[in-house]
C-alpha atoms as a PDB file:
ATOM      1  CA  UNK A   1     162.604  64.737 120.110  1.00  0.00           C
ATOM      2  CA  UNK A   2     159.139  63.975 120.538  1.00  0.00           C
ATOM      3  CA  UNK A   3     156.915  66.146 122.946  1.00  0.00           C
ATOM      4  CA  UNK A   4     154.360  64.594 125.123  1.00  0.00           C
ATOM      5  CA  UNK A   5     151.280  66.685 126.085  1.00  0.00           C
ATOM      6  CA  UNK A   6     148.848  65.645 128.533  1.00  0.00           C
ATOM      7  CA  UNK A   7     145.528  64.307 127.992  1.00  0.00           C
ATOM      8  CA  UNK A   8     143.573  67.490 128.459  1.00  0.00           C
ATOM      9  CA  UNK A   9     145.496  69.896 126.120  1.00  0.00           C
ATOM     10  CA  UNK A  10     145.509  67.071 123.384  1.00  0.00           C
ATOM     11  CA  UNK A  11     141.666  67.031 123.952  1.00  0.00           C
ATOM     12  CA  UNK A  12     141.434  70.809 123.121  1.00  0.00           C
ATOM     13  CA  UNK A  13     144.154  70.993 120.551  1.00  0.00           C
ATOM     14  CA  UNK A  14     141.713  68.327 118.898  1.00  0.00           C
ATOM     15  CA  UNK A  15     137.896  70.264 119.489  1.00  0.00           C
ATOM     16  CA  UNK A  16     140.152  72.957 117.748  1.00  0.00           C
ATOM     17  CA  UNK A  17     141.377  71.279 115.077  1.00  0.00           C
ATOM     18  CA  UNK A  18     137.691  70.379 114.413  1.00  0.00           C
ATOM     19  CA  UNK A  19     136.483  73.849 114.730  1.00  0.00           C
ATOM     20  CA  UNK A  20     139.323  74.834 112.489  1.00  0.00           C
ATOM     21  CA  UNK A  21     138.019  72.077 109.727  1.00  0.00           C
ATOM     22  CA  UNK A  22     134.558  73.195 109.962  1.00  0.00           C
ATOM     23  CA  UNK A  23     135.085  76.667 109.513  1.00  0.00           C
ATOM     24  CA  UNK A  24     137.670  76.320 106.535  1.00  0.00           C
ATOM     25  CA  UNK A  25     134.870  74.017 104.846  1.00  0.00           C
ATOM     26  CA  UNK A  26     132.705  77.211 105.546  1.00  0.00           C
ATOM     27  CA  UNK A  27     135.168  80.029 104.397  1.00  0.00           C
ATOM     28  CA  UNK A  28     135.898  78.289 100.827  1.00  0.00           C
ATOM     29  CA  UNK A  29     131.580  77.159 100.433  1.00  0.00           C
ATOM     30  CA  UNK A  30     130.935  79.840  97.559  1.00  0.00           C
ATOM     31  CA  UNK A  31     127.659  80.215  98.657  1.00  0.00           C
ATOM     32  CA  UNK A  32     128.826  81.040 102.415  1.00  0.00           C
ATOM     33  CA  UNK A  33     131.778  82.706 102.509  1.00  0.00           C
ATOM     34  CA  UNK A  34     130.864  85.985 102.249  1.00  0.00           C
ATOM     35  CA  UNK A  35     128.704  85.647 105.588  1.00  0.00           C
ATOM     36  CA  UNK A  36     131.555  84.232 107.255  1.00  0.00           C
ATOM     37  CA  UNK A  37     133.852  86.940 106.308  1.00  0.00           C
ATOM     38  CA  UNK A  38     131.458  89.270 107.030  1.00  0.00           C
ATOM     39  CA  UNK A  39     131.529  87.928 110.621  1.00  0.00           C
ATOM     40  CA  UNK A  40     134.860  88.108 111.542  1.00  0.00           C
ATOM     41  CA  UNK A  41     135.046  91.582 110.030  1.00  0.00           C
ATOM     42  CA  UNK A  42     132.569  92.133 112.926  1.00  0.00           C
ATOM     43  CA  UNK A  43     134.478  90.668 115.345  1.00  0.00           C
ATOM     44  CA  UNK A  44     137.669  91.550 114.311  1.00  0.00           C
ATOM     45  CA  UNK A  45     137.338  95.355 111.929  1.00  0.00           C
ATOM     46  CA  UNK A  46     140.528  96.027 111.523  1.00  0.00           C
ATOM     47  CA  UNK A  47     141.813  92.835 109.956  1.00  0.00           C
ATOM     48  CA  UNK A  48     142.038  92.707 106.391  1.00  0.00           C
ATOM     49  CA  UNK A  49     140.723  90.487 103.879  1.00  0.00           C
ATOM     50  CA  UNK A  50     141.536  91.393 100.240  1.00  0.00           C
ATOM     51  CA  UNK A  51     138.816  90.154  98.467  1.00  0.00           C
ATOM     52  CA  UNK A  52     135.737  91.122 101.223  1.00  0.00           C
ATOM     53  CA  UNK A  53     136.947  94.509 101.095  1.00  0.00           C
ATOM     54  CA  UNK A  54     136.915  95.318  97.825  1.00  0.00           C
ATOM     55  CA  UNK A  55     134.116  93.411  96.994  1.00  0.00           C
ATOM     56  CA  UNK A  56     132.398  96.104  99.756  1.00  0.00           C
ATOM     57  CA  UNK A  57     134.205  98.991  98.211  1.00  0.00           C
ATOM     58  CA  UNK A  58     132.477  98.035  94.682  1.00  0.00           C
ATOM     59  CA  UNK A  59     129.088  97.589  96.743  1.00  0.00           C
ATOM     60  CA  UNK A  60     129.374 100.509  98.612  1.00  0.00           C
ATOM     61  CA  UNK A  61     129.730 102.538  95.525  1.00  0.00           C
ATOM     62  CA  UNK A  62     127.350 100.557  93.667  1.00  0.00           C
ATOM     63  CA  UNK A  63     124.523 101.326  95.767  1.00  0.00           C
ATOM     64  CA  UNK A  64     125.692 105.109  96.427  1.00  0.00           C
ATOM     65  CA  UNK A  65     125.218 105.362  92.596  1.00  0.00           C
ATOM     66  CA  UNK A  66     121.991 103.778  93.491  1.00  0.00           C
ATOM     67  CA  UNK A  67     120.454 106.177  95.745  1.00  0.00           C
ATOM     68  CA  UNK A  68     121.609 109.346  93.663  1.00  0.00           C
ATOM     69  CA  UNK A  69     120.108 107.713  90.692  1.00  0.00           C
ATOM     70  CA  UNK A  70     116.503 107.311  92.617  1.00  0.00           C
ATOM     71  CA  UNK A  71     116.600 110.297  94.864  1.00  0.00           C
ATOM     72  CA  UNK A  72     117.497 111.683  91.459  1.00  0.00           C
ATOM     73  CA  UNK A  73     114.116 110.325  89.765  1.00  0.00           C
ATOM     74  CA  UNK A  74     112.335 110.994  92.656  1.00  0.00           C
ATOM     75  CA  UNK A  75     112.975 114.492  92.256  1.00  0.00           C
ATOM     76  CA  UNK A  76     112.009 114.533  88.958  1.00  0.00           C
ATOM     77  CA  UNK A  77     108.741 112.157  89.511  1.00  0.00           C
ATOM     78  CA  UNK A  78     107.858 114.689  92.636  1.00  0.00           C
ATOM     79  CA  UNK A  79     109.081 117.698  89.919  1.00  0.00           C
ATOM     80  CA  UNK A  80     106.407 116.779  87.345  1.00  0.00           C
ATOM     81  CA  UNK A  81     103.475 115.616  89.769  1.00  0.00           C
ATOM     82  CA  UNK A  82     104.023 119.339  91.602  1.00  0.00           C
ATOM     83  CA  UNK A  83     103.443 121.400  87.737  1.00  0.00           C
ATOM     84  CA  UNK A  84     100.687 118.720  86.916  1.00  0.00           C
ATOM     85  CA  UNK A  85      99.112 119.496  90.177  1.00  0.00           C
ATOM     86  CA  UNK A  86      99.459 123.781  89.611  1.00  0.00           C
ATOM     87  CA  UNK A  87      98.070 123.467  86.155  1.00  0.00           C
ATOM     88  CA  UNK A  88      95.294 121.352  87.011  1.00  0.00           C
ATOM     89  CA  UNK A  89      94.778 123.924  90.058  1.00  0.00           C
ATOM     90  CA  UNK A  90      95.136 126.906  87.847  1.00  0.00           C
ATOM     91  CA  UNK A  91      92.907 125.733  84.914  1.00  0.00           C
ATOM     92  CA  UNK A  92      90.116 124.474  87.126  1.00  0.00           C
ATOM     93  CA  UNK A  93      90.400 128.141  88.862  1.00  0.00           C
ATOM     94  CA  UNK A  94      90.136 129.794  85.674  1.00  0.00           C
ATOM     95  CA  UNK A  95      87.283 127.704  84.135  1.00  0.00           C
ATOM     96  CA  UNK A  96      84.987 127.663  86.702  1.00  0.00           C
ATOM     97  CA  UNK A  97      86.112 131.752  88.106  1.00  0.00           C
ATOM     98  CA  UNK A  98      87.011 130.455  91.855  1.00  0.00           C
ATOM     99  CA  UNK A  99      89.049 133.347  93.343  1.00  0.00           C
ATOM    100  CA  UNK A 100      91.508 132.240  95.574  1.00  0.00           C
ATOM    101  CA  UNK A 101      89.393 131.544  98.642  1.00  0.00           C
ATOM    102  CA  UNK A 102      87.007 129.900  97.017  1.00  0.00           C
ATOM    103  CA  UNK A 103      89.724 127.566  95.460  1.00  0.00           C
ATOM    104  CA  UNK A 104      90.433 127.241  99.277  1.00  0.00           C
ATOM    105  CA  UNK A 105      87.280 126.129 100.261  1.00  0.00           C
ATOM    106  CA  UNK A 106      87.222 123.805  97.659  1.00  0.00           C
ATOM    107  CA  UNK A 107      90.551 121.694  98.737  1.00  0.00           C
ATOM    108  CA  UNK A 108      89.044 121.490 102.492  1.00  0.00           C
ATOM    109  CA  UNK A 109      85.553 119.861 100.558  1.00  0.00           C
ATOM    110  CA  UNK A 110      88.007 117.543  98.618  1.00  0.00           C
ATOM    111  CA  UNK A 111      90.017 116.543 101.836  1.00  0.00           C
ATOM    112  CA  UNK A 112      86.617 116.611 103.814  1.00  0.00           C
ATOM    113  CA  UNK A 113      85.245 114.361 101.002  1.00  0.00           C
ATOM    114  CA  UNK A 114      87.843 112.576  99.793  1.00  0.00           C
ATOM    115  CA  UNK A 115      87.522 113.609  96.229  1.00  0.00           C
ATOM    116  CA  UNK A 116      90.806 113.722  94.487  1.00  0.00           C
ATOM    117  CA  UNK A 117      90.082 115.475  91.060  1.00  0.00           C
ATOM    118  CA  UNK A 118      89.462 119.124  91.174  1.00  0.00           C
ATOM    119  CA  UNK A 119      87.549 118.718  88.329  1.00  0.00           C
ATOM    120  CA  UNK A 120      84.700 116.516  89.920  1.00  0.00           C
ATOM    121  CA  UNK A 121      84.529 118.808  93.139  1.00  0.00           C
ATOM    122  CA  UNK A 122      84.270 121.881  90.729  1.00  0.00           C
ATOM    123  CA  UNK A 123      81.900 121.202  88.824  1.00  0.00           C
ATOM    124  CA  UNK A 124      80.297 119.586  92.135  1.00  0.00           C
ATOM    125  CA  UNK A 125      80.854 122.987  93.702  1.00  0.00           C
ATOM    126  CA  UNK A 126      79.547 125.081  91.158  1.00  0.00           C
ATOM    127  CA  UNK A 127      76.358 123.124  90.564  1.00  0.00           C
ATOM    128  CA  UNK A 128      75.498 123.013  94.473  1.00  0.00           C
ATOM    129  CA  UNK A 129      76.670 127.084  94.657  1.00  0.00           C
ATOM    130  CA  UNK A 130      75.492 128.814  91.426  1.00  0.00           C
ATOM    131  CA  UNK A 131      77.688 131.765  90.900  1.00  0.00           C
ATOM    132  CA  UNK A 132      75.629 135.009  90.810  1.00  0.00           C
ATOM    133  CA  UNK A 133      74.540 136.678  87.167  1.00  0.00           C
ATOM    134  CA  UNK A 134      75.815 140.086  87.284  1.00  0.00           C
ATOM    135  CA  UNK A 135      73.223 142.672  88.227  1.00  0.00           C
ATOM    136  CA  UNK A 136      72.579 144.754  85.268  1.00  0.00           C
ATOM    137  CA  UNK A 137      70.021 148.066  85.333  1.00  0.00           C
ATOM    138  CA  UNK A 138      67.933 148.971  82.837  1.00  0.00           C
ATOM    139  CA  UNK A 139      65.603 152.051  82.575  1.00  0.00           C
ATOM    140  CA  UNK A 140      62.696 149.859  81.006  1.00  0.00           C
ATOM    141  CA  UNK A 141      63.561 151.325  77.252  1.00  0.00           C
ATOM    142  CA  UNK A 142      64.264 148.780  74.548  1.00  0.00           C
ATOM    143  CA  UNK A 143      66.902 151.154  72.969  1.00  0.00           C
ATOM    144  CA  UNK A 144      66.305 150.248  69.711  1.00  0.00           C
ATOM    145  CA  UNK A 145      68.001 153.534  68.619  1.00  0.00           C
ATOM    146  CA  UNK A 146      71.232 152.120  69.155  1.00  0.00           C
ATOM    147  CA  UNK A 147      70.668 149.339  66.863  1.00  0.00           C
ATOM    148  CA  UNK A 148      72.697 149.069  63.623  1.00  0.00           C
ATOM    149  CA  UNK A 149      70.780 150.360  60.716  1.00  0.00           C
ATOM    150  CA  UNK A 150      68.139 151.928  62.670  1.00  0.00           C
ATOM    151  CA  UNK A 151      68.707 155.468  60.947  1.00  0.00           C
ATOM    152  CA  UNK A 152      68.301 154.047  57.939  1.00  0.00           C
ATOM    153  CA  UNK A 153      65.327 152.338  58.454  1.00  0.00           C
ATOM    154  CA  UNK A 154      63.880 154.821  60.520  1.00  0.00           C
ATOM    155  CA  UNK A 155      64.772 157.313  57.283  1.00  0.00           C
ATOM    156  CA  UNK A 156      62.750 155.261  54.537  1.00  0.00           C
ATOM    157  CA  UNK A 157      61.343 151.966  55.928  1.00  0.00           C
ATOM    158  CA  UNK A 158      59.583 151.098  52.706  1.00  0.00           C
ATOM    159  CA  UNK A 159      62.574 151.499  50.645  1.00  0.00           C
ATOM    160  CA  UNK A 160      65.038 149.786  53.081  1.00  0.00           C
ATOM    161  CA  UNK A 161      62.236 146.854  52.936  1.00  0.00           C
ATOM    162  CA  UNK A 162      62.533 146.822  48.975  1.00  0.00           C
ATOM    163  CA  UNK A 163      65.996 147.646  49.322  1.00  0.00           C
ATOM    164  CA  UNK A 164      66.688 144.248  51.468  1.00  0.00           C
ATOM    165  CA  UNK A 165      63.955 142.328  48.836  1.00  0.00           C
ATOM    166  CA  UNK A 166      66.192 143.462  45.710  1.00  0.00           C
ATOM    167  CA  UNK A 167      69.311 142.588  47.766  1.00  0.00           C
ATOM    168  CA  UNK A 168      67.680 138.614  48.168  1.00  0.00           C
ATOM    169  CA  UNK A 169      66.869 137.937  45.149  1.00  0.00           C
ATOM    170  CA  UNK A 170      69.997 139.029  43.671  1.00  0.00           C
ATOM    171  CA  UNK A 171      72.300 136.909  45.707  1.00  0.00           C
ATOM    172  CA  UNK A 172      69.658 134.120  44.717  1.00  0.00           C
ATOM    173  CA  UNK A 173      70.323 134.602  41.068  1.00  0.00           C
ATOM    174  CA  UNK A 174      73.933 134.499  41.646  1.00  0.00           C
ATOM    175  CA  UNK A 175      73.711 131.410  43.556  1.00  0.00           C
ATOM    176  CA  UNK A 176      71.522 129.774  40.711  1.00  0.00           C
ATOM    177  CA  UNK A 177      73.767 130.525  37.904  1.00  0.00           C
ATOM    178  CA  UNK A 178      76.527 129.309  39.589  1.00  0.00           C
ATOM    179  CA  UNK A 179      74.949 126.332  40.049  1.00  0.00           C
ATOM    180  CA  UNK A 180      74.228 125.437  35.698  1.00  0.00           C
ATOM    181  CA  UNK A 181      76.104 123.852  33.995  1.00  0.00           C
END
């Protein structure tokens, strides 16, 4: 038996009917769906749909592989920069003799500055701030004693002249014969 429904419900069974249409159109538009899905797993989280929530599973995991992989890298990446940084550090304190303050000082110039190779601001550094020549003392003698061959000389200095001569012109005459054919 047929049902009769008044005006006003058939008026919002039909604004729903074209709510329903528009939305289906939406839900099976490939290029949509996924945002609409994704809405009424807002609204409504505990409702299931199959293929949304595997499809976020997948991305979920996806993207947690992801950000292991770069923090990973970055570790790495900040890993290298760190012993490129110390041996740059350690052979620019070594070559130019900077003790440890001084290699202090010289990282507040580069930040004060803004120089960013320890190299420049060394060598910047050490030309502005000459280091020191060690102070030596010496009683005014020329201490020609200690000189190698100074006995001998002092012994005979004629004959270690003609000894020297003799030793010359031999090692010319070797040279020279090696040198015919």
């Amino acid at each position: 038996m047929p049902r009769t429904i008044p005006d006003e419900e058939y008026q919002f069974l039909q604004g729903r009917r074209q709510v329903a249409d528009f939305v289906e159109q939406i839900w099976n538009d490939p290029s949509l769906n996924k945002e609409a899905k994704a809405l009424v797993k807002k609204k409504y989280p505990q409702m299931q749909i199959p293929d949304y929530d595997i499809e976020q599973r997948v991305e979920e995991r996806l993207a947690a592989d992801k950000k292991e992989r770069d923090d990973r890298e970055a570790a790495q990446r900040e890993e290298a920069e760190r012993t490129r940084f110390t041996s740059v550090r350690k052979k620019t304190q070594d070559e130019y003799g900077f003790t440890d303050q001084a290699m202090e000082d010289l990282e507040k110039f580069m930040v004060e500055r803004n120089i960013g190779d320890y190299e420049v601001a060394a060598s910047y550094q050490a030309s502005k701030n000459p280091k020191p020549s060690d102070a030596t003392f010496s009683d005014g003698r020329w201490n020609h004693d200690k000189a190698p061959g100074f006995k001998e000389i002092a012994a005979d200095p004629e004959g270690w002249g003609r000894n020297e001569l003799l030793k010359t012109l031999y090692a010319q005459q070797e040279q020279e014969k090696g040198r015919r054919f």
